[in-house]
Protein backbone atom coordinates (compact mmCIF):
# COMPACT_ATOMS: atom_id res chain seq x y z
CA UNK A 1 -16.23 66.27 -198.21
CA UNK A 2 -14.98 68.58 -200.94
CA UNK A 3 -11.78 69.37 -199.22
CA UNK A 4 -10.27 66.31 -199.30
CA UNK A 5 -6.61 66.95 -200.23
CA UNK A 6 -4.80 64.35 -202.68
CA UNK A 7 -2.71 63.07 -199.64
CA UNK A 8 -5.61 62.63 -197.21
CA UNK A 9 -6.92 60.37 -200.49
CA UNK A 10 -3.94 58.89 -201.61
CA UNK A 11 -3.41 57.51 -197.83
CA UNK A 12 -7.13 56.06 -197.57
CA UNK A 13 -6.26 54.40 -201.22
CA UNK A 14 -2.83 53.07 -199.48
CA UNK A 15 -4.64 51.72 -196.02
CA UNK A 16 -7.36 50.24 -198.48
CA UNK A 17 -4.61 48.12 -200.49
CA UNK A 18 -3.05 47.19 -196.94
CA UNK A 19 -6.42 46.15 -195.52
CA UNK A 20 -7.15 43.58 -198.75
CA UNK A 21 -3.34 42.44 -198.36
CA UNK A 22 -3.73 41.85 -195.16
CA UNK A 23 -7.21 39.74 -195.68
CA UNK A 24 -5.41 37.47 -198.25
CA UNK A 25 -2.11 36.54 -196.46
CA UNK A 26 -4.67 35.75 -193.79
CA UNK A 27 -7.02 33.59 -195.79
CA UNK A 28 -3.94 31.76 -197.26
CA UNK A 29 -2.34 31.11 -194.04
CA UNK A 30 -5.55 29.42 -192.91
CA UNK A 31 -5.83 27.31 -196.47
CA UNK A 32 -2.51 26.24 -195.66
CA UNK A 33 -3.34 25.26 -192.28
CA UNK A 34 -6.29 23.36 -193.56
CA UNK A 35 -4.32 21.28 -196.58
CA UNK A 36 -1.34 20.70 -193.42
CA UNK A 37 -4.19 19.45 -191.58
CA UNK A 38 -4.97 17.18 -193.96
CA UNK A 39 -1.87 16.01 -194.79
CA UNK A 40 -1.18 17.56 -198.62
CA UNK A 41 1.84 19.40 -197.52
């Protein structure tokens, strides 16, 4: 894996950011679910 080139890297680094993005609109779509659930919104 020494021939890498800085794109091929700097696109895993993007996808990687996406990925986490991704995971933390979901989890705070489902907190809000769960608090409208419960009536705090």
């Amino acid at each position: 894996m020494e021939d890498v080139t800085f794109g091929t890297r700097v696109l895993n680094g993007f996808l990687s950011v996406m990925i986490v993005v991704l995971i933390a609109i979901l989890l705070a779509v489902i907190v809000s679910l769960i608090l409208a659930a419960f009536g705090f919104f």
